[in-house]
PDB file of N, CA and C in Angstrom:
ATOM      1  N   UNK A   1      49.177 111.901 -12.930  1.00  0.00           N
ATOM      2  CA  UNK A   1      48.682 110.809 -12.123  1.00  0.00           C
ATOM      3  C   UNK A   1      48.962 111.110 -10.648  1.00  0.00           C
ATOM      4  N   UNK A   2      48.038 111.051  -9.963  1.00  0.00           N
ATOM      5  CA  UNK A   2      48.121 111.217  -8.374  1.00  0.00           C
ATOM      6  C   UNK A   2      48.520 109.753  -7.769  1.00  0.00           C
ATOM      7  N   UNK A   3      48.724 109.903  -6.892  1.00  0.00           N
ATOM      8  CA  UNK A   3      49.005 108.741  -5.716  1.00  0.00           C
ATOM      9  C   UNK A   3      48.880 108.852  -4.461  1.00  0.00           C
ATOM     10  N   UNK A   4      47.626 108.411  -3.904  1.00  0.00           N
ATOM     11  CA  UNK A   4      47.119 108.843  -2.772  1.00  0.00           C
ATOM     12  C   UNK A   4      47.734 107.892  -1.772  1.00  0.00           C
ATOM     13  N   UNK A   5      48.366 107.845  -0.473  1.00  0.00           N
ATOM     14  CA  UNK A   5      48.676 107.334   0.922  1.00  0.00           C
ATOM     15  C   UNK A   5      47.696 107.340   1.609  1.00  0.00           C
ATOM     16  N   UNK A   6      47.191 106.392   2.186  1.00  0.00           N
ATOM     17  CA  UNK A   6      46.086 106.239   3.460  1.00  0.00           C
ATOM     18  C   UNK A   6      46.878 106.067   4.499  1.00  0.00           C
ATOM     19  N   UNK A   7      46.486 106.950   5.537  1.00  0.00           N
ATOM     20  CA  UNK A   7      46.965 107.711   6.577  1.00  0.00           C
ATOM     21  C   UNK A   7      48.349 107.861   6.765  1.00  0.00           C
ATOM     22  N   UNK A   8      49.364 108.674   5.749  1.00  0.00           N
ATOM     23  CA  UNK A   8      50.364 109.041   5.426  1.00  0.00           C
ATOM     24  C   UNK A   8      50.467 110.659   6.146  1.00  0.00           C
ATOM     25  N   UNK A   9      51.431 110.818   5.927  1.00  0.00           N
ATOM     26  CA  UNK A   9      51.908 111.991   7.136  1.00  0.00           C
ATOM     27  C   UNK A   9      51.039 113.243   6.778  1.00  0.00           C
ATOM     28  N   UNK A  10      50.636 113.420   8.083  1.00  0.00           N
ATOM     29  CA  UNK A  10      49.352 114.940   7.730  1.00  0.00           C
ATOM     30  C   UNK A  10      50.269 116.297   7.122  1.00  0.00           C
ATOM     31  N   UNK A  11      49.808 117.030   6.469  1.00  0.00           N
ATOM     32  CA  UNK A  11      50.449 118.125   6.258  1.00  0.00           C
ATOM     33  C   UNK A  11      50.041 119.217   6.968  1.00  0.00           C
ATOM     34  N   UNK A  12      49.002 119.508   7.592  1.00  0.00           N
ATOM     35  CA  UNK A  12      48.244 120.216   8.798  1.00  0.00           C
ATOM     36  C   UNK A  12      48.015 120.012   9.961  1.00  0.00           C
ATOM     37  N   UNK A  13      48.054 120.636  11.110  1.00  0.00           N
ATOM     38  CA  UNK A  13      47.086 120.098  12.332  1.00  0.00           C
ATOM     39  C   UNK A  13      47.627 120.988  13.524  1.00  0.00           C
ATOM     40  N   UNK A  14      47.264 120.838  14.271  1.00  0.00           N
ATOM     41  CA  UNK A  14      47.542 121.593  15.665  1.00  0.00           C
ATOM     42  C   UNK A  14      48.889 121.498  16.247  1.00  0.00           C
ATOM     43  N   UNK A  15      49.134 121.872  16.638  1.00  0.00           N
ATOM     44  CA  UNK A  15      50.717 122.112  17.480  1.00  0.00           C
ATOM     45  C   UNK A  15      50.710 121.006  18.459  1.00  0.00           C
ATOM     46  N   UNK A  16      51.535 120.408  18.834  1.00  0.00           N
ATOM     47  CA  UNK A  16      51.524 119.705  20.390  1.00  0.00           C
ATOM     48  C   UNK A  16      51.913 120.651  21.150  1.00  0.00           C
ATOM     49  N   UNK A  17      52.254 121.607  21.325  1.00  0.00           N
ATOM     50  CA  UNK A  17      52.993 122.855  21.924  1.00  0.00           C
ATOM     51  C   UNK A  17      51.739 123.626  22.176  1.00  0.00           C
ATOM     52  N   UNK A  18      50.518 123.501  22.100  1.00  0.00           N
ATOM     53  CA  UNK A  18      48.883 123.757  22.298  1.00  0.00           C
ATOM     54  C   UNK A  18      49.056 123.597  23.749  1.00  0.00           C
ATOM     55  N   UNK A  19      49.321 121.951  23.954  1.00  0.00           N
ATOM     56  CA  UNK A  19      48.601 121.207  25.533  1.00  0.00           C
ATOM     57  C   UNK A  19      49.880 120.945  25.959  1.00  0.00           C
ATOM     58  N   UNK A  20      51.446 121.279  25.868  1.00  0.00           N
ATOM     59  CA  UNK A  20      52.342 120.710  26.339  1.00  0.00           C
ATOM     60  C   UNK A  20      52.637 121.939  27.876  1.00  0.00           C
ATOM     61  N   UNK A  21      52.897 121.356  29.015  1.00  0.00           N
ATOM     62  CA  UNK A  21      53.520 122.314  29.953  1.00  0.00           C
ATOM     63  C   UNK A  21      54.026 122.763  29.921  1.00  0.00           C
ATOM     64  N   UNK A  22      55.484 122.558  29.319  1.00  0.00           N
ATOM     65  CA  UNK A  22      56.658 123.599  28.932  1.00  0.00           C
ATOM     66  C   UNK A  22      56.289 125.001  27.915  1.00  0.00           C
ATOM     67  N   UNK A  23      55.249 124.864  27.328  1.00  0.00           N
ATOM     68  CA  UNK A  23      55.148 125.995  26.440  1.00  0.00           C
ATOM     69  C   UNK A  23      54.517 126.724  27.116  1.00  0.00           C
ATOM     70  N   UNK A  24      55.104 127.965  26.037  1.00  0.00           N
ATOM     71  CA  UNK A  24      54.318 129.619  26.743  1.00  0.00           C
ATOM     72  C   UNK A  24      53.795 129.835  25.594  1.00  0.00           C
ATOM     73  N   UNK A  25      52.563 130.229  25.717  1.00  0.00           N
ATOM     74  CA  UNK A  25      51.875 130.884  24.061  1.00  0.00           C
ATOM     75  C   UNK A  25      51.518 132.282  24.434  1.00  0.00           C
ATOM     76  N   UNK A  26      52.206 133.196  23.267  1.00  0.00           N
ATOM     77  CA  UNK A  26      51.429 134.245  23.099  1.00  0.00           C
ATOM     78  C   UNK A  26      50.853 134.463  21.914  1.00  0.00           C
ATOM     79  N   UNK A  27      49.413 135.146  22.017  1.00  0.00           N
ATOM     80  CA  UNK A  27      48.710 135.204  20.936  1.00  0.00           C
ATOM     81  C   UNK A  27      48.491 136.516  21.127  1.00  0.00           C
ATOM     82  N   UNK A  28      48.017 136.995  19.587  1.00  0.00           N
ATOM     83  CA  UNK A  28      47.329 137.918  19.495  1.00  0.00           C
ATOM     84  C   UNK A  28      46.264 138.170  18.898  1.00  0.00           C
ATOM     85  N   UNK A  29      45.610 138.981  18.330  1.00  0.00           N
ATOM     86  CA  UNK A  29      44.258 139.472  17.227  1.00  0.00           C
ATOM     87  C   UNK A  29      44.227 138.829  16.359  1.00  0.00           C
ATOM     88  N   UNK A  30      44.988 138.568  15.378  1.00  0.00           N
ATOM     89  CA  UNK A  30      45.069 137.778  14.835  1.00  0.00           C
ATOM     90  C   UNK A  30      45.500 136.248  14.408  1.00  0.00           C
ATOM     91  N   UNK A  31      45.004 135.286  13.713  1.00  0.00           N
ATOM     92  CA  UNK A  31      45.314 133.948  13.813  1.00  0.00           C
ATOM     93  C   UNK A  31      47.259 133.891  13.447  1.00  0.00           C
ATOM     94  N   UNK A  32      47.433 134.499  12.584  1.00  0.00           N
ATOM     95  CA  UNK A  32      49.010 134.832  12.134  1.00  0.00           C
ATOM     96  C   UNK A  32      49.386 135.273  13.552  1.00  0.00           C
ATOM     97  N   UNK A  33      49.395 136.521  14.262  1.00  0.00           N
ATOM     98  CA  UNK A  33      50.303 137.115  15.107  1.00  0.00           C
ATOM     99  C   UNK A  33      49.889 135.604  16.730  1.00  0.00           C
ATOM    100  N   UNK A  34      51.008 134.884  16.665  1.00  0.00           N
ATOM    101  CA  UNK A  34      51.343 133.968  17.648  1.00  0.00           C
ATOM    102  C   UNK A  34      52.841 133.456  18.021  1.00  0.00           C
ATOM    103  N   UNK A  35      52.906 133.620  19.122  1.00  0.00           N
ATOM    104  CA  UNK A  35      54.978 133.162  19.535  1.00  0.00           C
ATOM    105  C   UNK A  35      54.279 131.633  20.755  1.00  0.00           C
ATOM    106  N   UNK A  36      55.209 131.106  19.960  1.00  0.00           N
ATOM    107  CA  UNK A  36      55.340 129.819  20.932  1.00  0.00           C
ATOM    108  C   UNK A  36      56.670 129.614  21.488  1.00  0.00           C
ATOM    109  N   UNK A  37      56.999 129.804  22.699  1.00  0.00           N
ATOM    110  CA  UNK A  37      58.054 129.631  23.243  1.00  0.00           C
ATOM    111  C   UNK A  37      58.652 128.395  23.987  1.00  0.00           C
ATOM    112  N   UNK A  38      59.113 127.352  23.698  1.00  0.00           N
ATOM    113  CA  UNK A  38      59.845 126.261  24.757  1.00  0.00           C
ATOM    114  C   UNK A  38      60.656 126.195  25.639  1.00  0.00           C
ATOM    115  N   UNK A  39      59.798 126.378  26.992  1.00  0.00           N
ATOM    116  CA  UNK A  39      61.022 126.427  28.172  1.00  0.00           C
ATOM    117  C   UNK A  39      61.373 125.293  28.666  1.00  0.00           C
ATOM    118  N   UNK A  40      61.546 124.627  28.267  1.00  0.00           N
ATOM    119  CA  UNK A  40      62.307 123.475  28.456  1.00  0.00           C
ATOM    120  C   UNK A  40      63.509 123.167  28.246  1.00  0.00           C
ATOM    121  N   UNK A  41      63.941 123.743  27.299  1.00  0.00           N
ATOM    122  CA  UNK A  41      65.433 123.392  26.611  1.00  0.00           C
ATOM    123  C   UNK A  41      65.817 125.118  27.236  1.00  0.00           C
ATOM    124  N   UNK A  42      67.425 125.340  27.613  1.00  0.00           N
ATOM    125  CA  UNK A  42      67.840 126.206  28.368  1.00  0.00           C
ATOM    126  C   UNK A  42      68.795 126.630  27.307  1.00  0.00           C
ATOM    127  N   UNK A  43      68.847 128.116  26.758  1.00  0.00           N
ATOM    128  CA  UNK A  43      67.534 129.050  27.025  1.00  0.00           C
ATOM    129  C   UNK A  43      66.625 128.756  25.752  1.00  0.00           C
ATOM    130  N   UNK A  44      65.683 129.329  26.830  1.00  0.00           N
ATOM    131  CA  UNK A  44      64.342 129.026  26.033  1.00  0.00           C
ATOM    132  C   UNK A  44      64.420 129.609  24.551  1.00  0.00           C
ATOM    133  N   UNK A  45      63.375 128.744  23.458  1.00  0.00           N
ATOM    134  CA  UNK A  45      63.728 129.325  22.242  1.00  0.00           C
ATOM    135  C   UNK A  45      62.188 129.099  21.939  1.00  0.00           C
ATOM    136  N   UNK A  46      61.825 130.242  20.552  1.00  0.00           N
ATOM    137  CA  UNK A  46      60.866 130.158  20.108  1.00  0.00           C
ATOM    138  C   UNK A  46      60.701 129.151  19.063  1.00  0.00           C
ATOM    139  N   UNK A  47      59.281 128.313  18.948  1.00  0.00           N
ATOM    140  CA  UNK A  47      58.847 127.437  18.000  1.00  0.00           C
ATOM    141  C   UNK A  47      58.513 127.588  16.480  1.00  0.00           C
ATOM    142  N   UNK A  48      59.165 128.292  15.820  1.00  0.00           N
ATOM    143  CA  UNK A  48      58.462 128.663  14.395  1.00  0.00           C
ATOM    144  C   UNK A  48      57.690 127.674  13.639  1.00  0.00           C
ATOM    145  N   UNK A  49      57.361 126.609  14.073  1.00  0.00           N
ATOM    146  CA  UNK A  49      56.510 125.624  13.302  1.00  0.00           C
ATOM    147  C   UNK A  49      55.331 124.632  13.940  1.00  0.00           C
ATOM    148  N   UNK A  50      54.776 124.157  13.655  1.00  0.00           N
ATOM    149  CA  UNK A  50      53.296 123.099  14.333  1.00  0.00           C
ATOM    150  C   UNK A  50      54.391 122.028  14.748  1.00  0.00           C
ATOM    151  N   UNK A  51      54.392 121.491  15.733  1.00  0.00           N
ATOM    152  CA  UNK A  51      55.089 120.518  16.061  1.00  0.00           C
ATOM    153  C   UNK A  51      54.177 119.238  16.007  1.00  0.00           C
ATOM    154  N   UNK A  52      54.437 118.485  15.230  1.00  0.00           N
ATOM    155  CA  UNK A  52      53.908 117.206  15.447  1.00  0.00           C
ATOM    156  C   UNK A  52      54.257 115.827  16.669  1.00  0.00           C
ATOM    157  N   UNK A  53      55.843 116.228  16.863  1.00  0.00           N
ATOM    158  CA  UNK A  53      55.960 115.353  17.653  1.00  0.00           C
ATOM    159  C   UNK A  53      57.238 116.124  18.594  1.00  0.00           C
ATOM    160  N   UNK A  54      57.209 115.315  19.905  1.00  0.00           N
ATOM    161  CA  UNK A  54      58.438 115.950  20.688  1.00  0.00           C
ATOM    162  C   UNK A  54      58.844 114.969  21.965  1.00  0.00           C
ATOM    163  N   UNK A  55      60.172 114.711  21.821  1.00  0.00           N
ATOM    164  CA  UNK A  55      60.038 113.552  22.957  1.00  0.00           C
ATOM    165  C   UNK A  55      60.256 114.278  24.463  1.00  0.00           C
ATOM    166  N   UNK A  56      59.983 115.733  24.570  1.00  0.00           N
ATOM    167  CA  UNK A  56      60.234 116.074  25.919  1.00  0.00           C
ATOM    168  C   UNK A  56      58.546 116.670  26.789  1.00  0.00           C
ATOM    169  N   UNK A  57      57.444 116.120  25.318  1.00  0.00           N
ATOM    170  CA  UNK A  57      56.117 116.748  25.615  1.00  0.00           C
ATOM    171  C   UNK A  57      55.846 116.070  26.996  1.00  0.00           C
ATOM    172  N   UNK A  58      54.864 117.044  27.769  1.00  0.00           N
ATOM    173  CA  UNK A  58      54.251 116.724  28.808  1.00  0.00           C
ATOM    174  C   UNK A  58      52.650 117.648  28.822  1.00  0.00           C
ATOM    175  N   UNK A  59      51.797 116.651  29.538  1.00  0.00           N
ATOM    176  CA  UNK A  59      50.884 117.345  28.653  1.00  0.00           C
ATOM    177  C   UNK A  59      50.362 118.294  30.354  1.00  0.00           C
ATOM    178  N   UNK A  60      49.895 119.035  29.398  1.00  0.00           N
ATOM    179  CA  UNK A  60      49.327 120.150  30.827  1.00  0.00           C
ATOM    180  C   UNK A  60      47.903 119.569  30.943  1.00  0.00           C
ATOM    181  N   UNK A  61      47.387 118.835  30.223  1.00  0.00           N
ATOM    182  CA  UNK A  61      45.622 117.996  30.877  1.00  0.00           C
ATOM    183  C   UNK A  61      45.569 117.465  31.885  1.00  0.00           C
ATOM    184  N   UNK A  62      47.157 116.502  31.944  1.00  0.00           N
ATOM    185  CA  UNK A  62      46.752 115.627  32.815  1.00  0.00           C
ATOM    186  C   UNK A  62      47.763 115.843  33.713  1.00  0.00           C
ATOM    187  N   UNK A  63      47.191 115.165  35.259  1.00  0.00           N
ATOM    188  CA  UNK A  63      48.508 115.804  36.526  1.00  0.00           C
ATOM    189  C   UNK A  63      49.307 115.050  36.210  1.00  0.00           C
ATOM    190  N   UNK A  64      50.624 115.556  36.786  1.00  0.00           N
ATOM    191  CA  UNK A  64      51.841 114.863  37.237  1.00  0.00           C
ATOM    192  C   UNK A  64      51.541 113.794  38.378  1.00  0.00           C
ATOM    193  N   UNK A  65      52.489 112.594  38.817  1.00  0.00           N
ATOM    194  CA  UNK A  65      52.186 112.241  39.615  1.00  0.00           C
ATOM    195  C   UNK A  65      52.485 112.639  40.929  1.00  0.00           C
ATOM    196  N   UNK A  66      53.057 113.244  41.285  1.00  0.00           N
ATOM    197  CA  UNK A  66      53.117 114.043  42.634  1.00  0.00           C
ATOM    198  C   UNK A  66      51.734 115.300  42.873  1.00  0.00           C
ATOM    199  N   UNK A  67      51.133 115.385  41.668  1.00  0.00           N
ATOM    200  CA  UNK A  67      49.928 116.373  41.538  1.00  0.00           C
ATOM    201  C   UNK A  67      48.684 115.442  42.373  1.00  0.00           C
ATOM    202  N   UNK A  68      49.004 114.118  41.839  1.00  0.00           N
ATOM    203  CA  UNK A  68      47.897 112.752  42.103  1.00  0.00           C
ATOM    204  C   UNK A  68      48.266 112.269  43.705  1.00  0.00           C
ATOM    205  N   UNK A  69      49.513 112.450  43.921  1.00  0.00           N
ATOM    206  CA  UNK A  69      49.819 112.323  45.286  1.00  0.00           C
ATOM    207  C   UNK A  69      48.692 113.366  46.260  1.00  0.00           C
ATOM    208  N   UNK A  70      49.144 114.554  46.154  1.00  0.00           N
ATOM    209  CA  UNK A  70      48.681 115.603  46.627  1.00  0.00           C
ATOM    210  C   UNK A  70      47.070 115.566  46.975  1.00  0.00           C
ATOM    211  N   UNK A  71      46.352 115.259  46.147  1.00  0.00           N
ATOM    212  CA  UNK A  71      44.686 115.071  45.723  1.00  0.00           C
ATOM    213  C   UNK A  71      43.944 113.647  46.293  1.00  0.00           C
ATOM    214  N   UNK A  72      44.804 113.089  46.515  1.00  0.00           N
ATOM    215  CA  UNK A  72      44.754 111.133  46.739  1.00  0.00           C
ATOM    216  C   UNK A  72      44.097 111.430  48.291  1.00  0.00           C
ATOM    217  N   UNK A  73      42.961 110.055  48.558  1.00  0.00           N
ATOM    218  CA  UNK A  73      42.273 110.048  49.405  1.00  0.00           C
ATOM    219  C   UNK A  73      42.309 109.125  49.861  1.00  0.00           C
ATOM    220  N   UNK A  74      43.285 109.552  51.316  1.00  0.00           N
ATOM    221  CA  UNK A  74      43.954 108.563  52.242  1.00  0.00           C
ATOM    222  C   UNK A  74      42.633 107.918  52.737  1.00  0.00           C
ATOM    223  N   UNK A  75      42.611 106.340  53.252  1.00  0.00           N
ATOM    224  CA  UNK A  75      41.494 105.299  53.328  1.00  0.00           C
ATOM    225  C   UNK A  75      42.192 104.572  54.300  1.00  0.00           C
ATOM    226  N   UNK A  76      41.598 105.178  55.250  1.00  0.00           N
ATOM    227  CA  UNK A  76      41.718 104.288  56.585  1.00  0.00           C
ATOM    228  C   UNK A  76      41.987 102.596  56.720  1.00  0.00           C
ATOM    229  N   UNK A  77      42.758 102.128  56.688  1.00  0.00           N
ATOM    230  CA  UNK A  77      42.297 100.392  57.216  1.00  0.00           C
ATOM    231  C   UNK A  77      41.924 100.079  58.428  1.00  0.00           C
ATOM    232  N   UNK A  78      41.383  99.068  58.429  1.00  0.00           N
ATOM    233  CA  UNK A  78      40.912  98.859  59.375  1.00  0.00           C
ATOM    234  C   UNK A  78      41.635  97.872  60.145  1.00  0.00           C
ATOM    235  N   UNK A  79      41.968  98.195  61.619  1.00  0.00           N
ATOM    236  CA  UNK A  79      43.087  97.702  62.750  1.00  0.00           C
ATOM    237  C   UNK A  79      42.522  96.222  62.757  1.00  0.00           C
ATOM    238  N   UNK A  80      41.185  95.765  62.569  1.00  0.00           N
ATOM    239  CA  UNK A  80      40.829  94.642  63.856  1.00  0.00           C
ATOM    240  C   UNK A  80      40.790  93.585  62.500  1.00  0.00           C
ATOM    241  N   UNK A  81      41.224  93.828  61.272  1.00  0.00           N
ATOM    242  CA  UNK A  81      41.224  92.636  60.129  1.00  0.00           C
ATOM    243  C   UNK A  81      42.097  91.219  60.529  1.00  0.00           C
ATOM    244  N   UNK A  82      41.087  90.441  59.909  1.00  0.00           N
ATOM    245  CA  UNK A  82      41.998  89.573  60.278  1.00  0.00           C
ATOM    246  C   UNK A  82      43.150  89.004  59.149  1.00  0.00           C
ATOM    247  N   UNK A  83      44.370  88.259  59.130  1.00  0.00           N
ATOM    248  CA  UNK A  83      45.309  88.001  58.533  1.00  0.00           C
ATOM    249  C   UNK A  83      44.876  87.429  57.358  1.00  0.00           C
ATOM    250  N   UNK A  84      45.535  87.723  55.800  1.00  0.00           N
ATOM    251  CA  UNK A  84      44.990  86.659  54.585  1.00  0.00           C
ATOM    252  C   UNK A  84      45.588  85.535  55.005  1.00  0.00           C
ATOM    253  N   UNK A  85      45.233  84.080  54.611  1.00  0.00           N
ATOM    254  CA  UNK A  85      45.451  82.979  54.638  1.00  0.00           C
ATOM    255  C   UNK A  85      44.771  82.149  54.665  1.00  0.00           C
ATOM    256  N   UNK A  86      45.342  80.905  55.247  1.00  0.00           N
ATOM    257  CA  UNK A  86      44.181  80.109  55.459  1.00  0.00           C
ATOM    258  C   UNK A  86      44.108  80.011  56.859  1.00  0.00           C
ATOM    259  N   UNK A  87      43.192  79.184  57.283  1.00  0.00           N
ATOM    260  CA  UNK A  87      42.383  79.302  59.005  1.00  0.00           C
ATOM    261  C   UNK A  87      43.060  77.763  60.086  1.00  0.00           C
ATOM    262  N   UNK A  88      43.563  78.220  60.712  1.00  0.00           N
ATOM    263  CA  UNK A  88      44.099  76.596  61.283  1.00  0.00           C
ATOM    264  C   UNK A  88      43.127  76.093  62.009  1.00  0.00           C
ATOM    265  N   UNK A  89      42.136  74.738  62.033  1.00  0.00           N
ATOM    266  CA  UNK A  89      41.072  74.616  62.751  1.00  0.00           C
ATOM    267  C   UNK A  89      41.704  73.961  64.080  1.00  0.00           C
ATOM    268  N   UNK A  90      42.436  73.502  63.969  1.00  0.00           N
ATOM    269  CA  UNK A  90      43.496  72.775  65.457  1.00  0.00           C
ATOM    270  C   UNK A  90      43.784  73.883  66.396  1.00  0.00           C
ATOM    271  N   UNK A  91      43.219  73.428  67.578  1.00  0.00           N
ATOM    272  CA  UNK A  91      43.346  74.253  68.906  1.00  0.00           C
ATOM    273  C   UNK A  91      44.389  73.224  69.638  1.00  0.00           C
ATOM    274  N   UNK A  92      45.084  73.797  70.915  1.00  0.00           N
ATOM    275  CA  UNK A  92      46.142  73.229  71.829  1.00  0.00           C
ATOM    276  C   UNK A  92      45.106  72.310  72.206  1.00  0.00           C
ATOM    277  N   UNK A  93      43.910  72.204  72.749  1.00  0.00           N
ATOM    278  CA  UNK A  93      43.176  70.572  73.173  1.00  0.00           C
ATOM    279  C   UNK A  93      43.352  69.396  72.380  1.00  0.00           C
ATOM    280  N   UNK A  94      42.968  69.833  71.076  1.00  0.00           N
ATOM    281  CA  UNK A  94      43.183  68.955  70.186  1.00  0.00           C
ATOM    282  C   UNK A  94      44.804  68.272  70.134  1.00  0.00           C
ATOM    283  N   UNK A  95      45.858  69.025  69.809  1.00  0.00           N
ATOM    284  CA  UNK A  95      46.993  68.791  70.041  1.00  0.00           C
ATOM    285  C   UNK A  95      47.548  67.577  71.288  1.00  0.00           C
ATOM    286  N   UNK A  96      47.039  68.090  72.728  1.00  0.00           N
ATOM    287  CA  UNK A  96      46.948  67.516  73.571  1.00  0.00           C
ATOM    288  C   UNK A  96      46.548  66.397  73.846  1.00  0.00           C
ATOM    289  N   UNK A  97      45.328  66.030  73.126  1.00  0.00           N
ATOM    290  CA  UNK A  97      44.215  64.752  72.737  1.00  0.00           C
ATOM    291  C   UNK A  97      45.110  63.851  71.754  1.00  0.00           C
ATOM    292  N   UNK A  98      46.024  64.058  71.146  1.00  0.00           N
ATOM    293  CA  UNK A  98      46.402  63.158  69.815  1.00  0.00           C
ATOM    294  C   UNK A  98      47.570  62.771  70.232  1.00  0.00           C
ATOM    295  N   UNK A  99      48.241  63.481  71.522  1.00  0.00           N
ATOM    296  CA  UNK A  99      49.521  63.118  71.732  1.00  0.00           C
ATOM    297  C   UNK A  99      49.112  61.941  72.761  1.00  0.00           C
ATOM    298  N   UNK A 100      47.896  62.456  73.483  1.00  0.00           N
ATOM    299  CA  UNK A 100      47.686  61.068  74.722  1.00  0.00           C
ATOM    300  C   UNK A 100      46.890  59.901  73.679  1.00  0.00           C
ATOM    301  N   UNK A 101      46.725  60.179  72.281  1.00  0.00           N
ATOM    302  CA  UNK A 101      46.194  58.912  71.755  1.00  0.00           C
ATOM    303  C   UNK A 101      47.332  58.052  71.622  1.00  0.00           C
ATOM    304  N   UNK A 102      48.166  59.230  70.635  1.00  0.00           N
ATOM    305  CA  UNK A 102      49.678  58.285  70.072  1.00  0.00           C
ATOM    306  C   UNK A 102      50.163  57.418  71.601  1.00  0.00           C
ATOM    307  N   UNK A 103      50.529  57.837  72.425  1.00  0.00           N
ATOM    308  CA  UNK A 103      51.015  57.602  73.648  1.00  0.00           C
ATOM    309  C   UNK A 103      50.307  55.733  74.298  1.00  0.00           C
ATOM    310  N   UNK A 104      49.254  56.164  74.046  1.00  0.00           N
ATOM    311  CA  UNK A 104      48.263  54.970  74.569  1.00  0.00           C
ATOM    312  C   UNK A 104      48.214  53.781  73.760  1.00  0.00           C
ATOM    313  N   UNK A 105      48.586  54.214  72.250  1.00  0.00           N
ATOM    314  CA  UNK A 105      48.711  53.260  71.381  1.00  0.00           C
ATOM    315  C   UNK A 105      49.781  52.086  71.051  1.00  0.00           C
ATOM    316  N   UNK A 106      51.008  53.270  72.156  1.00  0.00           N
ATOM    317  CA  UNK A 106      52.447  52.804  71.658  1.00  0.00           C
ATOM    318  C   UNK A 106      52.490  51.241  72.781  1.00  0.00           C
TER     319      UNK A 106
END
């Protein structure tokens, strides 16, 4: 009797050590003759197996953020903006006008 798992742990698949930065791959002629090396951990050691998972992966696809720094496209602002907020419609006349009302009233 079999007993099948739906989506239970793969027994095949690609290395993460494929797309990770720290690795060095050497290959050769054949699919067998391959050294995967991890320079990350000091000193470096070779990978004898597909790694499925690794908590020190970094992937070489995508930049670092100092890579994104570097590439980033500085955008001028503009000097003459005016302030967020709201708008005060009261000018010093007005001010002036309400104090000689209060005044006249008293």
């Amino acid at each position: 009797m079999q007993i099948k798992i739906k989506d239970g742990t793969p027994k095949h698949g690609d290395s993460l050590c494929r797309t990770c930065r720290w690795a060095h791959l050497v290959k050769g002629y054949r699919e067998s003759e391959e050294v995967i090396i991890c320079s990350y951990v000091d000193p470096n050691c070779a990978v004898a197996f597909s790694v499925r998972d690794c908590n020190h992966y970094r992937s070489s696809i995508t930049p670092t953020p100092q890579q994104m720094e570097e590439i980033a496209l500085i955008i001028a602002v503009e000097p003459t903006r005016k302030p967020a907020g709201f708008v005060v419609a009261v000018t010093q006349s007005d001010v002036a006008n309400a104090d000689e009302l209060v005044s006249a009233k008293s």
